[in-house]
N, C-alpha and C. Protein backbone atom coordinates (compact mmCIF):
# COMPACT_ATOMS: atom_id res chain seq x y z
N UNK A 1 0.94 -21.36 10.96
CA UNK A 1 0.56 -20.03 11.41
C UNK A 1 -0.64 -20.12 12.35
N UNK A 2 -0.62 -19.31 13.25
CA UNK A 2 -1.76 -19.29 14.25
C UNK A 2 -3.53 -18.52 13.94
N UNK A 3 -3.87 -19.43 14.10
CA UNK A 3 -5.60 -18.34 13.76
C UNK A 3 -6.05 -17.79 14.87
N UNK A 4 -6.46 -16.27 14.79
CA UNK A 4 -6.84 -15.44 15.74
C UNK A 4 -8.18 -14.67 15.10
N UNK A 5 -9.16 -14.90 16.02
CA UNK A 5 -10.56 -14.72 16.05
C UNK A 5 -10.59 -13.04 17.10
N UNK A 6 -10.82 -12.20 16.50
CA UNK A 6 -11.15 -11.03 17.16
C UNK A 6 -12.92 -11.12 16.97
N UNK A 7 -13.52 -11.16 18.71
CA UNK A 7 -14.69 -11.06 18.54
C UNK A 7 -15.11 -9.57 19.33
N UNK A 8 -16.20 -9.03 18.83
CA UNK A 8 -16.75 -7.41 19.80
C UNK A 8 -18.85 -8.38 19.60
N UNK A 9 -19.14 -7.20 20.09
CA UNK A 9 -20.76 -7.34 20.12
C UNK A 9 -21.20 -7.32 19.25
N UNK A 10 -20.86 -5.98 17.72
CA UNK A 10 -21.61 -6.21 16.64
C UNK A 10 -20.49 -5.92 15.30
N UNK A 11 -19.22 -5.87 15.73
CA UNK A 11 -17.88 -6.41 14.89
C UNK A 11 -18.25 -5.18 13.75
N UNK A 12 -18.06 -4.08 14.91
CA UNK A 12 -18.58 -2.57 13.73
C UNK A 12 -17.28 -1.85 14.21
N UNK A 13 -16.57 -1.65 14.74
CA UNK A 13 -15.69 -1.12 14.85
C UNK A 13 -14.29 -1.47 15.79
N UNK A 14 -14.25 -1.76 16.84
CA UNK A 14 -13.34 -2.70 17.58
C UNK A 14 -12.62 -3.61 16.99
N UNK A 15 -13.55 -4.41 16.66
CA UNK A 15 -13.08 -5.95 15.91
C UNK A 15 -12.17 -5.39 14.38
N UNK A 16 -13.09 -4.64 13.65
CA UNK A 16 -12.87 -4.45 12.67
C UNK A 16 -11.21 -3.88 12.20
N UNK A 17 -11.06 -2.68 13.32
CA UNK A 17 -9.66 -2.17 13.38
C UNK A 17 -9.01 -2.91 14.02
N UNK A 18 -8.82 -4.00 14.70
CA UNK A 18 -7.73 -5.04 15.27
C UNK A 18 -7.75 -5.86 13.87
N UNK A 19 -8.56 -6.67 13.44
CA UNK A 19 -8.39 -6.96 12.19
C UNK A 19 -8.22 -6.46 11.15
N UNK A 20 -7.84 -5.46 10.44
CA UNK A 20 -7.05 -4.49 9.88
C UNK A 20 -5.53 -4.69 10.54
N UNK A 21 -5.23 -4.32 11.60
CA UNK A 21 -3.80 -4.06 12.09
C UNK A 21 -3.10 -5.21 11.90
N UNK A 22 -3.86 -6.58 12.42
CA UNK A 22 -3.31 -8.06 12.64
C UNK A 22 -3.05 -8.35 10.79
N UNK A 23 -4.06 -7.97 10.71
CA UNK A 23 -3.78 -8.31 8.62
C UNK A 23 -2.86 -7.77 8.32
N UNK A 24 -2.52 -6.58 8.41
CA UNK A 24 -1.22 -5.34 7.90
C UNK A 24 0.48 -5.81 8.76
N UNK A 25 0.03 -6.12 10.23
CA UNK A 25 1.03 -6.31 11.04
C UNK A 25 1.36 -7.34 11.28
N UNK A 26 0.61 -8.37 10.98
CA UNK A 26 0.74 -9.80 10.94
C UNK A 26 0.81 -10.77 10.22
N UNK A 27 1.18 -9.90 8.89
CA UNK A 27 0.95 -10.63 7.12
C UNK A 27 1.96 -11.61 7.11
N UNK A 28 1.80 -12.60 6.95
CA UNK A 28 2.62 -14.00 7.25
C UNK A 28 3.28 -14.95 8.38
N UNK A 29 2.28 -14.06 9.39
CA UNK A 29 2.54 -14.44 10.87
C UNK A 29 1.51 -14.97 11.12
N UNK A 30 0.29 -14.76 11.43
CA UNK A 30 -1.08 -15.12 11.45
C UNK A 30 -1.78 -14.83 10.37
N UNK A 31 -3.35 -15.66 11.06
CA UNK A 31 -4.19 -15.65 10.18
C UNK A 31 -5.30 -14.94 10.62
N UNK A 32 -6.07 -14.12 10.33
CA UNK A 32 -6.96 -13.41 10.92
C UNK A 32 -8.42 -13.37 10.50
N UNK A 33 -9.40 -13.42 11.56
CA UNK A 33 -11.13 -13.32 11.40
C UNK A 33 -11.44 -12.04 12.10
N UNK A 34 -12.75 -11.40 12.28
CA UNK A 34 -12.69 -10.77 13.37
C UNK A 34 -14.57 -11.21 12.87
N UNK A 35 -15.24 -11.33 14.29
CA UNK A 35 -16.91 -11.64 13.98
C UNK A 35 -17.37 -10.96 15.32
N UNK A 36 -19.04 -10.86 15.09
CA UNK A 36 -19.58 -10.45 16.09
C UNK A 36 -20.76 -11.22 16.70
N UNK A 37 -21.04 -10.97 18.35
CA UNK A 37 -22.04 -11.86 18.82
C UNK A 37 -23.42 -11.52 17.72
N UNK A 38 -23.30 -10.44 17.40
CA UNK A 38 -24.28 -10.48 16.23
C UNK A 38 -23.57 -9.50 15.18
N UNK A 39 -24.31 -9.62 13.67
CA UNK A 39 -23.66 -8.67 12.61
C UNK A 39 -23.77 -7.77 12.37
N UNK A 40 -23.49 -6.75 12.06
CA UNK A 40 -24.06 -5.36 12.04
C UNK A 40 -23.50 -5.08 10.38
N UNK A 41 -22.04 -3.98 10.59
CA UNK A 41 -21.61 -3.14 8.94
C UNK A 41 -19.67 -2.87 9.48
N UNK A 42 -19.59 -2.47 8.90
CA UNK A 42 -18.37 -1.62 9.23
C UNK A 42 -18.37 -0.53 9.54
N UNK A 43 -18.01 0.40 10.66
CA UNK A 43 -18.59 1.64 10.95
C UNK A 43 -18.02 2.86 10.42
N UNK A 44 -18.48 3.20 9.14
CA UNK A 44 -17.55 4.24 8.37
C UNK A 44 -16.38 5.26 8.77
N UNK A 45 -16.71 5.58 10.36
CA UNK A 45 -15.52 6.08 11.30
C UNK A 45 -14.65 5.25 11.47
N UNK A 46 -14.54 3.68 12.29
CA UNK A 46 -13.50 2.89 11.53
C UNK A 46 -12.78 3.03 10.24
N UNK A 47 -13.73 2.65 9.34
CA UNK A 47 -12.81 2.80 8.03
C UNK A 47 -12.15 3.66 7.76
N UNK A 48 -12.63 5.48 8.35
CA UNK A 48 -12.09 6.49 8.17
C UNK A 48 -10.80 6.50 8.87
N UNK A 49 -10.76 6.13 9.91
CA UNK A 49 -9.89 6.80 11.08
C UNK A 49 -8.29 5.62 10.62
N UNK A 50 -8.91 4.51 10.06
CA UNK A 50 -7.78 3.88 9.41
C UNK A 50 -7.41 3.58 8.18
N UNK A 51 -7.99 4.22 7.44
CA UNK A 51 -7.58 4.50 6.00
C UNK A 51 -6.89 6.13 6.25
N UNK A 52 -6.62 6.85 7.45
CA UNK A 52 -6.07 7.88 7.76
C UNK A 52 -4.44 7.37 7.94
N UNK A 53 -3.88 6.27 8.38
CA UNK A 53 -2.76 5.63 8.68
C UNK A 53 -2.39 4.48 7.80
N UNK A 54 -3.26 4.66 6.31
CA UNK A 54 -2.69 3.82 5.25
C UNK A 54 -3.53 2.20 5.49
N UNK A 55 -4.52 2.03 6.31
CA UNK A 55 -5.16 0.60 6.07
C UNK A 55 -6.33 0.63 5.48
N UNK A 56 -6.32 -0.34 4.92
CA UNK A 56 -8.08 -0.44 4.41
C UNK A 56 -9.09 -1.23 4.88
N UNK A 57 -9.83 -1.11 5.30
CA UNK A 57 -11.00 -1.79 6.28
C UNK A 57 -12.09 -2.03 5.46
N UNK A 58 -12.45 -1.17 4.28
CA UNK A 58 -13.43 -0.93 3.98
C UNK A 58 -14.03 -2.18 2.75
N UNK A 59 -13.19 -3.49 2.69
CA UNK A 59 -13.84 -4.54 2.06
C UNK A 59 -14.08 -5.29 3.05
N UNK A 60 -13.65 -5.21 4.60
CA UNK A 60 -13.97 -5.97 5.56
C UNK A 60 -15.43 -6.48 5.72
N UNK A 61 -16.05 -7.30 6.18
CA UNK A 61 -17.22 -7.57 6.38
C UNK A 61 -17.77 -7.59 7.96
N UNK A 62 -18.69 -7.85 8.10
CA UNK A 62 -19.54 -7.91 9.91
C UNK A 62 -19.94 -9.16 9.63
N UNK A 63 -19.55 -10.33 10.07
CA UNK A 63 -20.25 -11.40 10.48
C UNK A 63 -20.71 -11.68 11.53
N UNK A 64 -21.63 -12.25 11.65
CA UNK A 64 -21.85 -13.11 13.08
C UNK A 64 -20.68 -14.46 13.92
N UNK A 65 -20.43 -14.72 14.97
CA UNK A 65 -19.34 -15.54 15.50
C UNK A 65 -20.29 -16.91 15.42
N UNK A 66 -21.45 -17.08 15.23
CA UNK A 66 -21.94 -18.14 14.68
C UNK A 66 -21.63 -19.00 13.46
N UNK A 67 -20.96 -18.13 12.46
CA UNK A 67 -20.83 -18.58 11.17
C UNK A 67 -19.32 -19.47 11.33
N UNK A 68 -18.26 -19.49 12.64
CA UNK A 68 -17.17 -20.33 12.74
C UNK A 68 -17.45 -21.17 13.80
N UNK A 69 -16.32 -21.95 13.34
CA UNK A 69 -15.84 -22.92 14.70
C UNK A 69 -15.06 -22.78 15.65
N UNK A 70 -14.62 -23.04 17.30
CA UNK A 70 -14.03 -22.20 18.12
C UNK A 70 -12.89 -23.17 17.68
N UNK A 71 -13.11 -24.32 17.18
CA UNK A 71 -11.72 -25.45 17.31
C UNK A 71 -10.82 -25.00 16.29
N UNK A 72 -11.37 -23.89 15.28
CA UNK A 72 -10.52 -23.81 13.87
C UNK A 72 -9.86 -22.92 14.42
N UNK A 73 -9.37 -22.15 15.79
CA UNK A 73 -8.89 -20.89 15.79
C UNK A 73 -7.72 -21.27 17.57
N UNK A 74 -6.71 -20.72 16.85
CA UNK A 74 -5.41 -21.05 18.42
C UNK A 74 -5.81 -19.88 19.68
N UNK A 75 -6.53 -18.59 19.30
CA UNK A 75 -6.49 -17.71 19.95
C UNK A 75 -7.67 -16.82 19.55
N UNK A 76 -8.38 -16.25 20.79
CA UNK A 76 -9.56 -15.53 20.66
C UNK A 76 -9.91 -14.26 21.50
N UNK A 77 -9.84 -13.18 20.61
CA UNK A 77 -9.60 -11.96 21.54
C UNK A 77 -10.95 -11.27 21.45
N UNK A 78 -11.55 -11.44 22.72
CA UNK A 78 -12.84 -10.47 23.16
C UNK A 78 -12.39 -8.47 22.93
N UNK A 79 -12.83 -7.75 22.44
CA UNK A 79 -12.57 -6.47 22.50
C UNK A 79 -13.27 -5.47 23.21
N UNK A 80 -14.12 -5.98 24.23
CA UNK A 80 -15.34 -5.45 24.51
C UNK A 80 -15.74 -5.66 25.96
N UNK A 81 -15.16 -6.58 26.49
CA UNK A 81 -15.22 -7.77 27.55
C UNK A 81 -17.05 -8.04 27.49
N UNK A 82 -16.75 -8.84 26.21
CA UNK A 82 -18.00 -10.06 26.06
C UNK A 82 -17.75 -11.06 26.12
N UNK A 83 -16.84 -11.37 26.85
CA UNK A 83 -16.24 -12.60 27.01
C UNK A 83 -17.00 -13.54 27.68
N UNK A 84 -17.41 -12.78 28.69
CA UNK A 84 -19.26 -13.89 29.20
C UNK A 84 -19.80 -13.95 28.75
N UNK A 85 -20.33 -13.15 27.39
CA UNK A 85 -21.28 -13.62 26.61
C UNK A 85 -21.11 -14.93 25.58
N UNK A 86 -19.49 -15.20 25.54
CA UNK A 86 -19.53 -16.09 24.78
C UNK A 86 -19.77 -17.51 25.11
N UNK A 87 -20.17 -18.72 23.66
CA UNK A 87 -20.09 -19.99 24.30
C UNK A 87 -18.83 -20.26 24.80
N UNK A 88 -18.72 -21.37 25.45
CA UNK A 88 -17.51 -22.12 26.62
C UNK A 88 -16.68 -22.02 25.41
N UNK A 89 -16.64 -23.12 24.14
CA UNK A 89 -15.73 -22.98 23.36
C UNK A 89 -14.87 -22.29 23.02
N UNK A 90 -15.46 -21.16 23.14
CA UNK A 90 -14.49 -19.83 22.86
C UNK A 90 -13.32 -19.26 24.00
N UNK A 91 -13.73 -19.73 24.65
CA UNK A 91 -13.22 -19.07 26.02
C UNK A 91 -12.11 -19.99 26.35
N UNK A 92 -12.14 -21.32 25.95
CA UNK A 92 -11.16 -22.62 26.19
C UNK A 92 -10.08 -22.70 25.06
N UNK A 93 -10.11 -21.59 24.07
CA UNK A 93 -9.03 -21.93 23.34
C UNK A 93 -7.47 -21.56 24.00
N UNK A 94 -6.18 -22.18 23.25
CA UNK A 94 -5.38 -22.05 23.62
C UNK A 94 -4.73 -20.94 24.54
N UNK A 95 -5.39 -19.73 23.73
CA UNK A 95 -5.21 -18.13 23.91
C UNK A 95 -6.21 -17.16 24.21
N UNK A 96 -6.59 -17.02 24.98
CA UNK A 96 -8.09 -16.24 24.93
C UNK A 96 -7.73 -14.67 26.23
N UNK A 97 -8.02 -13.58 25.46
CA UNK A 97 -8.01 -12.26 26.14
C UNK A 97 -9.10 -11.81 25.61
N UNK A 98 -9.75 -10.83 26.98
CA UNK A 98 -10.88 -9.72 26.71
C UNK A 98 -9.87 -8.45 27.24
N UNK A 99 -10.11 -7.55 25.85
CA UNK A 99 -9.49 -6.26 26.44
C UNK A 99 -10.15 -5.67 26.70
N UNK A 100 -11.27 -5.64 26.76
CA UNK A 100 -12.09 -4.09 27.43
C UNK A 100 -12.14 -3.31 27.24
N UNK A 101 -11.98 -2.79 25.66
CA UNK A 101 -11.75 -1.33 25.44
C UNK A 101 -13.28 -0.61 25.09
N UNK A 102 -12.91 0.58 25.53
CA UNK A 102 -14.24 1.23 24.92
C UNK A 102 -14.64 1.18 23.81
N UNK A 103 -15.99 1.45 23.69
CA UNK A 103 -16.59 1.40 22.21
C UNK A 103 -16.63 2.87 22.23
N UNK A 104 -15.92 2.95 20.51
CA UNK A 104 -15.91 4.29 19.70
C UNK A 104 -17.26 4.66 19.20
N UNK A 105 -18.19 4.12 18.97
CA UNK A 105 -19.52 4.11 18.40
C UNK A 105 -20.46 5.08 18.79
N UNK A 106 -20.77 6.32 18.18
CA UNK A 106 -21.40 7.31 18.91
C UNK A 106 -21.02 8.18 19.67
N UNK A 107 -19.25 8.10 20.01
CA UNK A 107 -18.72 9.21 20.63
C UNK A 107 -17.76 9.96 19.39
N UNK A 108 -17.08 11.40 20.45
CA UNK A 108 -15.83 11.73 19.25
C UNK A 108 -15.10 11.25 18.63
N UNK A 109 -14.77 11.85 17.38
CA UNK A 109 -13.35 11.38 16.51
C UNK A 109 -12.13 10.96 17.37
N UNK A 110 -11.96 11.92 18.30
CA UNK A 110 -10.67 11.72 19.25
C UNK A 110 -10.65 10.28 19.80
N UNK A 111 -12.26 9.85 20.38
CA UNK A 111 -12.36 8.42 20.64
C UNK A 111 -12.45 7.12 19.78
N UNK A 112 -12.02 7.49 18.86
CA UNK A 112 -12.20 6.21 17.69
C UNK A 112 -10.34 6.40 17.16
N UNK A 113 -9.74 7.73 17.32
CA UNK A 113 -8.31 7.49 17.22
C UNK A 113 -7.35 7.08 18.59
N UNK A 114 -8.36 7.04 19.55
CA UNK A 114 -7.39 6.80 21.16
C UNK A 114 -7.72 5.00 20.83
N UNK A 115 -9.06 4.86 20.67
CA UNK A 115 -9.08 3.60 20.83
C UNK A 115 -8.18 2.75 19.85
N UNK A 116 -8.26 3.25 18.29
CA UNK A 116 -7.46 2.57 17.47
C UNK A 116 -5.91 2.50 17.76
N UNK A 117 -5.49 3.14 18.23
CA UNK A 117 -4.35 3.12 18.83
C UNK A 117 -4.05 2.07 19.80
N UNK A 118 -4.81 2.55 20.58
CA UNK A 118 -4.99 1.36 21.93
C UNK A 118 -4.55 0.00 20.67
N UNK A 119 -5.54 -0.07 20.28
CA UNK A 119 -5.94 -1.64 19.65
C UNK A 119 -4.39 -1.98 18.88
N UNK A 120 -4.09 -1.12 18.25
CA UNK A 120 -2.42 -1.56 17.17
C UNK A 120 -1.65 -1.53 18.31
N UNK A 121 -1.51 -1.39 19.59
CA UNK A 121 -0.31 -1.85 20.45
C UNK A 121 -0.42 -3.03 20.78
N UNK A 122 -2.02 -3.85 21.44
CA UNK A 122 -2.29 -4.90 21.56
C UNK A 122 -2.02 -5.66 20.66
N UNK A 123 -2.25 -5.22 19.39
CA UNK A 123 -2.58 -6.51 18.28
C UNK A 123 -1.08 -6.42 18.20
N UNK A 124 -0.19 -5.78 18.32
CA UNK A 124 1.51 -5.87 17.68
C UNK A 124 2.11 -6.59 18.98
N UNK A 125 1.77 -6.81 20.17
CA UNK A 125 1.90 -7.67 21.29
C UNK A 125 1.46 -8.71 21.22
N UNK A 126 0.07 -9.06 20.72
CA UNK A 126 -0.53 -10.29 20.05
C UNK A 126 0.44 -11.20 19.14
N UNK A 127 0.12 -10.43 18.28
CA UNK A 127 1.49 -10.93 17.06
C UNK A 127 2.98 -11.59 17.57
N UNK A 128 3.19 -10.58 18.37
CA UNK A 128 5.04 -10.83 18.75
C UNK A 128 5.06 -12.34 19.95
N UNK A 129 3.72 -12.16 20.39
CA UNK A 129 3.80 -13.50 21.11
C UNK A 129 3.27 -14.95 20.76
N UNK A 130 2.21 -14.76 19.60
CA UNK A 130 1.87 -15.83 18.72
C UNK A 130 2.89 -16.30 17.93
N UNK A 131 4.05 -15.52 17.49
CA UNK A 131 5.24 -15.75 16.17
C UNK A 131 6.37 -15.67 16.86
């Protein structure tokens, strides 16, 4: 099975709901992390907006992308386009996309359900091309 590293800036909401979807949508297809250039929480609007469509986010954790290795992982998806921020390693794996999506963080509800959306089409395109 393939390991896929979803990284954002502080892995509070972006990261968090792609990893949710890839876990739910990808349960025996991949393997899933999601970390941040630094750690923050889970952003209770995340958890909300997808425990609204039956996932649970809310044992997820915020790590830092310091705490892995880039070699343990086939594929590495920037959510944020921090993709320059990252080390080389990351950027050289097999699979590597920055999607660029907006951050939900501090704006409307409407923007934390456009974006989550956004994110479960990617991650179910992710999936279908990793498996």
């Amino acid at each position: 099975m393939k390991k896929v590293m979803f990284v954002c800036k502080r892995n509070s909401c972006r990261s968090q709901m792609a990893e949710g979807f890839a876990r739910t949508l990808g349960e025996g297809k991949i393997v899933v992390t999601s970390s941040g250039l630094e750690a923050s929480r889970v952003h209770p609007t995340a958890i909300q907006v997808m425990d609204e469509i039956g996932i649970d986010i809310s044992n997820q954790t915020s790590d830092p992308l310091s705490n892995f290795q880039a070699e343990d992982y086939d594929a590495v998806i920037s959510l944020c386009g921090c993709g320059v921020n990252l080390p080389e390693d990351w950027v050289i794996q097999e699979v590597f996309e920055d999607w660029q999506l907006d951050d939900p963080d501090g704006q409307p509800l409407e923007t934390f359900h456009r974006v989550r959306d956004e994110i479960k089409v990617r991650v179910q395109a992710l999936i279908d091309a990793l498996s």
